[in-house]
Protein backbone atom coordinates (compact mmCIF):
# COMPACT_ATOMS: atom_id res chain seq x y z
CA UNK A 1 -0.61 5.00 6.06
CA UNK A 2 -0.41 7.12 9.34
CA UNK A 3 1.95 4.61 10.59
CA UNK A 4 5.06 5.46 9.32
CA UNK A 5 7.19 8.86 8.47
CA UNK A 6 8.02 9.44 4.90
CA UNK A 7 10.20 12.87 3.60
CA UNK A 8 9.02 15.18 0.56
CA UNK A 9 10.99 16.80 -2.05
CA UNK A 10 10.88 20.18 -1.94
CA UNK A 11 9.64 20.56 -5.07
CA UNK A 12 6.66 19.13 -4.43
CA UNK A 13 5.69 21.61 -1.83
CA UNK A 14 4.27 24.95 -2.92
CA UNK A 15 2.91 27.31 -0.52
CA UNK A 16 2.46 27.48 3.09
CA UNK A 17 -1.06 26.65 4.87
CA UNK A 18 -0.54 27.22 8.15
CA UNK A 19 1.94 28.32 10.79
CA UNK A 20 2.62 26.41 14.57
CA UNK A 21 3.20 28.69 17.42
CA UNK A 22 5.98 27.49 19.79
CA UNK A 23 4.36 25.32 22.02
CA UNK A 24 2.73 22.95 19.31
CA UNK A 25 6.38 23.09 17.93
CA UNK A 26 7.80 21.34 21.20
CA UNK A 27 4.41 19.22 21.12
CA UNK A 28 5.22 17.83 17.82
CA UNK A 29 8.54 17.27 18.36
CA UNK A 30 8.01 15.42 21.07
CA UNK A 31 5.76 12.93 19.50
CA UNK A 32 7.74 12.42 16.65
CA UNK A 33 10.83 11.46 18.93
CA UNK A 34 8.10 9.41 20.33
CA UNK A 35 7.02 8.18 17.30
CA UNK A 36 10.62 7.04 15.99
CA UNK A 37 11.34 5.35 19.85
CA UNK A 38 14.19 7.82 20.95
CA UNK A 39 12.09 9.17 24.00
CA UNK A 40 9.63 7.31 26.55
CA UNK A 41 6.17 8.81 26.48
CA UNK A 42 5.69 11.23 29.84
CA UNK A 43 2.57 8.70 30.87
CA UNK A 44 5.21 5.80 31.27
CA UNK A 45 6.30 6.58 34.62
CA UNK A 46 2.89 7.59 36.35
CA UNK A 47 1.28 5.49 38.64
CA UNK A 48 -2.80 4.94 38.82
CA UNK A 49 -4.26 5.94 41.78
């Protein structure tokens, strides 16, 4: 399920696939804190038009 945040031992893991730069760092941080409601999402306080 995408819906929800699970943890994995670390012996399940084996080697790494990929690496995130910075920037998607701070982007996926802030989606998780969005994700778990402990921030407001940046489009909440914009105004249409």
């Amino acid at each position: 399920m995408v819906d929800k945040i699970t943890t994995v031992p670390k012996s399940k893991l084996s080697t790494h696939i990929g690496r995130l730069d910075a920037a998607d760092m701070v982007r996926l941080v802030q989606a998780t804190l969005l994700f778990l409601g402990l921030a407001e999402s940046p489009r909440a306080g914009r105004q249409a038009g």
